[in-house]
Structure formats: C-alpha cells, structure tokens
PDB file of N, CA and C in Angstrom:
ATOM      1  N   UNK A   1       7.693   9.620  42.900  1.00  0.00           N
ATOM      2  CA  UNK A   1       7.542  10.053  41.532  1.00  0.00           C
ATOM      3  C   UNK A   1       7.149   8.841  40.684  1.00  0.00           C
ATOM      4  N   UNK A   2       6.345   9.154  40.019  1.00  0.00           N
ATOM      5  CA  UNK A   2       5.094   7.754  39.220  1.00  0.00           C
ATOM      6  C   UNK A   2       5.939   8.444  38.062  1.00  0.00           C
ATOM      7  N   UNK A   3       6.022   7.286  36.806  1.00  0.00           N
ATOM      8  CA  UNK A   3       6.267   7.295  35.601  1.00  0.00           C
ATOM      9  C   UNK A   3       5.095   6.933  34.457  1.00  0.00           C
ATOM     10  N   UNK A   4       4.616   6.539  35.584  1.00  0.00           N
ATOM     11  CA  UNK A   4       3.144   6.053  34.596  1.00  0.00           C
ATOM     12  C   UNK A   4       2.641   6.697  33.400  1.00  0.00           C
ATOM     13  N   UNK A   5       2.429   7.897  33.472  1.00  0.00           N
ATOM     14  CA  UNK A   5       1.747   8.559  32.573  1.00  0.00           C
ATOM     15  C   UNK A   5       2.619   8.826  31.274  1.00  0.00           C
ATOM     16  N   UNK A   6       3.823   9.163  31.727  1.00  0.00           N
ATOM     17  CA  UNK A   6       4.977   8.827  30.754  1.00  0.00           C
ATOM     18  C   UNK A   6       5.217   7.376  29.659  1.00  0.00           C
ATOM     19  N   UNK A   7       4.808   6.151  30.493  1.00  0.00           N
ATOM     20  CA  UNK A   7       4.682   4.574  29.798  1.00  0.00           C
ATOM     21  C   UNK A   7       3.289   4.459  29.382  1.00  0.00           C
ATOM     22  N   UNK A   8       2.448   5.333  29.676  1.00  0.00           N
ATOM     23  CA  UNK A   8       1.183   4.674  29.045  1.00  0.00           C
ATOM     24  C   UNK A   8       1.162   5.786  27.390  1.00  0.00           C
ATOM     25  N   UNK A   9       1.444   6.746  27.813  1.00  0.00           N
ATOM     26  CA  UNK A   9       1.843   7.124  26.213  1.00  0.00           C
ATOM     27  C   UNK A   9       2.853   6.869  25.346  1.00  0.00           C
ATOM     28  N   UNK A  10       3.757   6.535  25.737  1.00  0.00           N
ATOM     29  CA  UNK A  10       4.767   5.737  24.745  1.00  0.00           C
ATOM     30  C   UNK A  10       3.923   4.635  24.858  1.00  0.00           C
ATOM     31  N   UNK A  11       4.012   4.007  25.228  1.00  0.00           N
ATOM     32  CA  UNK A  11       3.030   2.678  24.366  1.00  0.00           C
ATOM     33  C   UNK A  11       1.655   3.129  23.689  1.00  0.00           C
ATOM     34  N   UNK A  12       1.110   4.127  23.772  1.00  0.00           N
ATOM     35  CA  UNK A  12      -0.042   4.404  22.842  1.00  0.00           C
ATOM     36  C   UNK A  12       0.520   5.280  21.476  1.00  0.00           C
ATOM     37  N   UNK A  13       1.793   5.779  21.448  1.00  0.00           N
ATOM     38  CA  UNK A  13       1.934   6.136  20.166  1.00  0.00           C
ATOM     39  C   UNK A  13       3.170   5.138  19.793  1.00  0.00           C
ATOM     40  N   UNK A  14       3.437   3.893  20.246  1.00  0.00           N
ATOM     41  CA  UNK A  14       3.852   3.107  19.823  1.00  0.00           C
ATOM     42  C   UNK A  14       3.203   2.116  18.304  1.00  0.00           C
ATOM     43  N   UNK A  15       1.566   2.102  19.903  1.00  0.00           N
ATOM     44  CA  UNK A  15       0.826   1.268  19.020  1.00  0.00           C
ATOM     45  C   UNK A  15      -0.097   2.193  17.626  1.00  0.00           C
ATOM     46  N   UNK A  16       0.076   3.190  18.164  1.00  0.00           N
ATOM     47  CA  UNK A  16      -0.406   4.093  16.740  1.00  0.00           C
ATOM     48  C   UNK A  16       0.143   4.180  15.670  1.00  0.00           C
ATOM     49  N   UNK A  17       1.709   3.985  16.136  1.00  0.00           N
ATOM     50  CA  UNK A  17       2.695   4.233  14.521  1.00  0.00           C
ATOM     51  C   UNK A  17       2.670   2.787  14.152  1.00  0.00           C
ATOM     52  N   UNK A  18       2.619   1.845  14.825  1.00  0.00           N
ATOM     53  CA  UNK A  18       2.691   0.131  14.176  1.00  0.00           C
ATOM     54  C   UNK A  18       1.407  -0.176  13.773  1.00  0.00           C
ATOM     55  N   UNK A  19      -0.021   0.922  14.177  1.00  0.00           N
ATOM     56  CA  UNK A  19      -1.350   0.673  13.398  1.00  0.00           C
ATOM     57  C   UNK A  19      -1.043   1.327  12.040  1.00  0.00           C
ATOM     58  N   UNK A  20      -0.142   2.480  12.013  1.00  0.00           N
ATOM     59  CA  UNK A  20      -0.307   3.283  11.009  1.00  0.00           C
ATOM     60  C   UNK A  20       0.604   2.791  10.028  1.00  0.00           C
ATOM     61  N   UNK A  21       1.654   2.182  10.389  1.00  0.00           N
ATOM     62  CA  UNK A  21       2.822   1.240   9.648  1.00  0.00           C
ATOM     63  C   UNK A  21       2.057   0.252   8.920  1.00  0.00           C
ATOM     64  N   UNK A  22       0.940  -0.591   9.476  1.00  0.00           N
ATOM     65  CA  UNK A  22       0.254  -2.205   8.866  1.00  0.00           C
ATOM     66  C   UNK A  22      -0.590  -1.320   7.534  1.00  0.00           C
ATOM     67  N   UNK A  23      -1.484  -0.132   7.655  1.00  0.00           N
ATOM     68  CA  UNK A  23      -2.224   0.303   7.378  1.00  0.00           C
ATOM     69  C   UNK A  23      -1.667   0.881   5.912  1.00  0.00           C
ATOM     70  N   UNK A  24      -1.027   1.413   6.076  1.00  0.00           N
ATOM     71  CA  UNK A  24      -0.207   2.299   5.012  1.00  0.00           C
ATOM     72  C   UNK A  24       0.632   0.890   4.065  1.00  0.00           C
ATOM     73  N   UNK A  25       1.125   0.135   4.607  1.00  0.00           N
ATOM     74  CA  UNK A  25       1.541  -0.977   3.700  1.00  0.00           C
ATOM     75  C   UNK A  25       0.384  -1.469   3.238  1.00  0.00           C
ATOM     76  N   UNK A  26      -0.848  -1.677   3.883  1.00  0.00           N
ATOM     77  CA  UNK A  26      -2.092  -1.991   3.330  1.00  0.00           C
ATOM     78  C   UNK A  26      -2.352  -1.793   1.683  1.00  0.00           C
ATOM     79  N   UNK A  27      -2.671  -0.670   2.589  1.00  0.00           N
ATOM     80  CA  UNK A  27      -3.126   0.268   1.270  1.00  0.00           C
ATOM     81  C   UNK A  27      -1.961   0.708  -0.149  1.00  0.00           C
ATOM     82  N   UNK A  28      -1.222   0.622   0.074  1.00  0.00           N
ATOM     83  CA  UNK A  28       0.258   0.312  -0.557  1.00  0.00           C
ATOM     84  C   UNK A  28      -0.108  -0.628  -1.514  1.00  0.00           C
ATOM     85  N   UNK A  29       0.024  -1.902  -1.102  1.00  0.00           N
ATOM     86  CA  UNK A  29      -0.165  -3.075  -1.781  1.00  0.00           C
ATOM     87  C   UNK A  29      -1.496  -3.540  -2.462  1.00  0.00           C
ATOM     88  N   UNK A  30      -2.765  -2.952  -1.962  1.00  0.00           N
ATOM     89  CA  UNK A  30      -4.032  -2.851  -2.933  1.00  0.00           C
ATOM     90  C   UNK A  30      -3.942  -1.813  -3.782  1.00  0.00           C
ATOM     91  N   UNK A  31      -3.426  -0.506  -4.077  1.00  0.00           N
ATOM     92  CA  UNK A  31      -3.121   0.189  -4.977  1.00  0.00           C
ATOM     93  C   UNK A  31      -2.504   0.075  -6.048  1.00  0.00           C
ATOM     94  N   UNK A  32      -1.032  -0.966  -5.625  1.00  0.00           N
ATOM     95  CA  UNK A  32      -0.142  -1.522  -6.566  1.00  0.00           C
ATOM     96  C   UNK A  32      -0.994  -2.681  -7.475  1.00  0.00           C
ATOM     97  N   UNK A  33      -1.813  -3.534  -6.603  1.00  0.00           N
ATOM     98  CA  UNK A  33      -2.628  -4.481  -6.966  1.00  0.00           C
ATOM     99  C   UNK A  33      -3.805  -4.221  -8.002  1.00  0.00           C
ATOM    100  N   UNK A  34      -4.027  -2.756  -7.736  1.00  0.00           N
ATOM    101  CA  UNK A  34      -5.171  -2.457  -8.764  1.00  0.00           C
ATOM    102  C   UNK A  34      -5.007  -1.876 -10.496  1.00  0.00           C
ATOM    103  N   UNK A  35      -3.250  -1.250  -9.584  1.00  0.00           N
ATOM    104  CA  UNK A  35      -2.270  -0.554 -11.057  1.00  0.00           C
ATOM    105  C   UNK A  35      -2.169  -1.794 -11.810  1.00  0.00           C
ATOM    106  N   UNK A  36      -1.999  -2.940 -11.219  1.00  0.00           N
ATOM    107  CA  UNK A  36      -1.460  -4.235 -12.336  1.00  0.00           C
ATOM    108  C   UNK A  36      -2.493  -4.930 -13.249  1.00  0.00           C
ATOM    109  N   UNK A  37      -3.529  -4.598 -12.238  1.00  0.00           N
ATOM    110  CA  UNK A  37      -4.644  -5.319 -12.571  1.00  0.00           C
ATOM    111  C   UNK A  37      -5.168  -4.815 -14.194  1.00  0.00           C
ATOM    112  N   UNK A  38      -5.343  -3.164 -13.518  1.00  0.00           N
ATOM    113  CA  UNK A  38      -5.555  -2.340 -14.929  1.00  0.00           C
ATOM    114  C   UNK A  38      -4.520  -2.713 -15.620  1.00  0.00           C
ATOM    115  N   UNK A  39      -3.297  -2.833 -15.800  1.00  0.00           N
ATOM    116  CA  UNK A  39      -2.638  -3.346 -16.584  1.00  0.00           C
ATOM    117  C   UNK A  39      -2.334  -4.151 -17.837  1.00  0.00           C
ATOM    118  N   UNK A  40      -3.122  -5.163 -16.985  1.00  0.00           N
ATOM    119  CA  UNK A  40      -3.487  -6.317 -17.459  1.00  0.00           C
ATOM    120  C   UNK A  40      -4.579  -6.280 -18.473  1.00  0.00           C
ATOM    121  N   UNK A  41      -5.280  -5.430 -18.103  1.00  0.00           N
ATOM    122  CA  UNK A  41      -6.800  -5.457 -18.829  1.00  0.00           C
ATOM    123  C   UNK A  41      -6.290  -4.909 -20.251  1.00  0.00           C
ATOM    124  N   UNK A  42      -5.557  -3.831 -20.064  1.00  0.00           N
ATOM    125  CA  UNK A  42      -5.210  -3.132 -21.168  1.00  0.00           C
ATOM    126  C   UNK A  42      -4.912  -3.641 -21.974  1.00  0.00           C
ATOM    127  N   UNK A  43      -3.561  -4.913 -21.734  1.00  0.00           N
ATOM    128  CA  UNK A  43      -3.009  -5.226 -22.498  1.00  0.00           C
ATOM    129  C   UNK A  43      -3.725  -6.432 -23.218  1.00  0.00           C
ATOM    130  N   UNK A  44      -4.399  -7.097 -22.705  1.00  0.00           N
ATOM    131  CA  UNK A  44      -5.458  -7.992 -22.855  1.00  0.00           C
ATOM    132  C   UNK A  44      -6.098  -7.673 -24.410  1.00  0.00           C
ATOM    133  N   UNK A  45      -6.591  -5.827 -24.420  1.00  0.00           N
ATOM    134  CA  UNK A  45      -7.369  -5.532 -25.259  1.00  0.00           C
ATOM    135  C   UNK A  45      -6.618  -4.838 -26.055  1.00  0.00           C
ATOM    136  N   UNK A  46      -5.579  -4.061 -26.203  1.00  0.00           N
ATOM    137  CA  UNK A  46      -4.491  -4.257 -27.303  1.00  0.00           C
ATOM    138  C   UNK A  46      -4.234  -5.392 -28.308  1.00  0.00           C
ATOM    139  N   UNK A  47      -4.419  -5.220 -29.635  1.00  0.00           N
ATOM    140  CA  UNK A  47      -4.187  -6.381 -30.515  1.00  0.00           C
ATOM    141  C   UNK A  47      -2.695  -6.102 -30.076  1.00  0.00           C
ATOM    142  N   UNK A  48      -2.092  -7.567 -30.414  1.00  0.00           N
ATOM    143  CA  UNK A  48      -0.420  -7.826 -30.076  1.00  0.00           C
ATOM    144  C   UNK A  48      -0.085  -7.553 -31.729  1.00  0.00           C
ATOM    145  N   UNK A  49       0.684  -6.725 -32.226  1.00  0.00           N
ATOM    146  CA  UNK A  49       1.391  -6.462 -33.389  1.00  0.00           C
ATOM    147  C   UNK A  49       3.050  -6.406 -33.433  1.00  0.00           C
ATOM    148  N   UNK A  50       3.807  -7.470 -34.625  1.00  0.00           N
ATOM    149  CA  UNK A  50       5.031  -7.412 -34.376  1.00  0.00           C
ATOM    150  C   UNK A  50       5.849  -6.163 -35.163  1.00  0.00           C
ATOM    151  N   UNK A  51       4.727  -5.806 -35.684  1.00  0.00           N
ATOM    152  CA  UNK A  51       5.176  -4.968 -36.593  1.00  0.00           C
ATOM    153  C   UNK A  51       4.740  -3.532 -36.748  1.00  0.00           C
ATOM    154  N   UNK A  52       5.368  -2.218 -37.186  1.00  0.00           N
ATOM    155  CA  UNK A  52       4.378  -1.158 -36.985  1.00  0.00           C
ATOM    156  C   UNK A  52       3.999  -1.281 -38.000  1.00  0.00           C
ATOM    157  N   UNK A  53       2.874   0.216 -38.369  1.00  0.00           N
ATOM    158  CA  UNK A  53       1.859   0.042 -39.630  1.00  0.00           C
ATOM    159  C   UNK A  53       2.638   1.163 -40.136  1.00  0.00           C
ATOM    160  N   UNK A  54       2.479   0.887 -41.104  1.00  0.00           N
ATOM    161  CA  UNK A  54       3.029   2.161 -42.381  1.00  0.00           C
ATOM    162  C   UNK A  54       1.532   2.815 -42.611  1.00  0.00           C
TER     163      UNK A  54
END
C-alpha cells in the first residue's frame, strides 16, 4: 500500500493555501497603502481651519 498520492496532495494544497496566505496579505497591504495615500491627498487639499465658520 503506496501513500503517495495521499503526500503529494497534501503538499499541493499546502502550498496553495501558503500561495494564497502571501497573496491575500499582498493585496491587503497595497489596498491599505492606497486608502492612506488617498488620505493624504485629501488632507493636503483641505485648507487647515482652527476654527468653524459662522
């Protein structure tokens, strides 16, 4: 009785969920990166006021 076929797929959806793990944090962190970015811009072009306007 061979196990083989049994170890070659656990290691292929091993390496699928640790491709899909890098990938998804990827994209995670350029999304967050782009929310800040816009952020930034915004506030950039907002006059800074300490006060409200009547």
């Amino acid at each position: 009785m061979s196990y083989q076929n049994y170890v070659i797929a656990a290691y292929a959806v091993f390496a699928i969920v640790l491709g899909w793990d890098y990938l998804a944090t990827r994209l995670q962190i350029r999304r967050q990166l782009r929310i800040a970015q816009r952020r930034a811009a915004r506030d950039t072009t907002r006059p800074a006021t300490g006060e409200l306007k009547r």
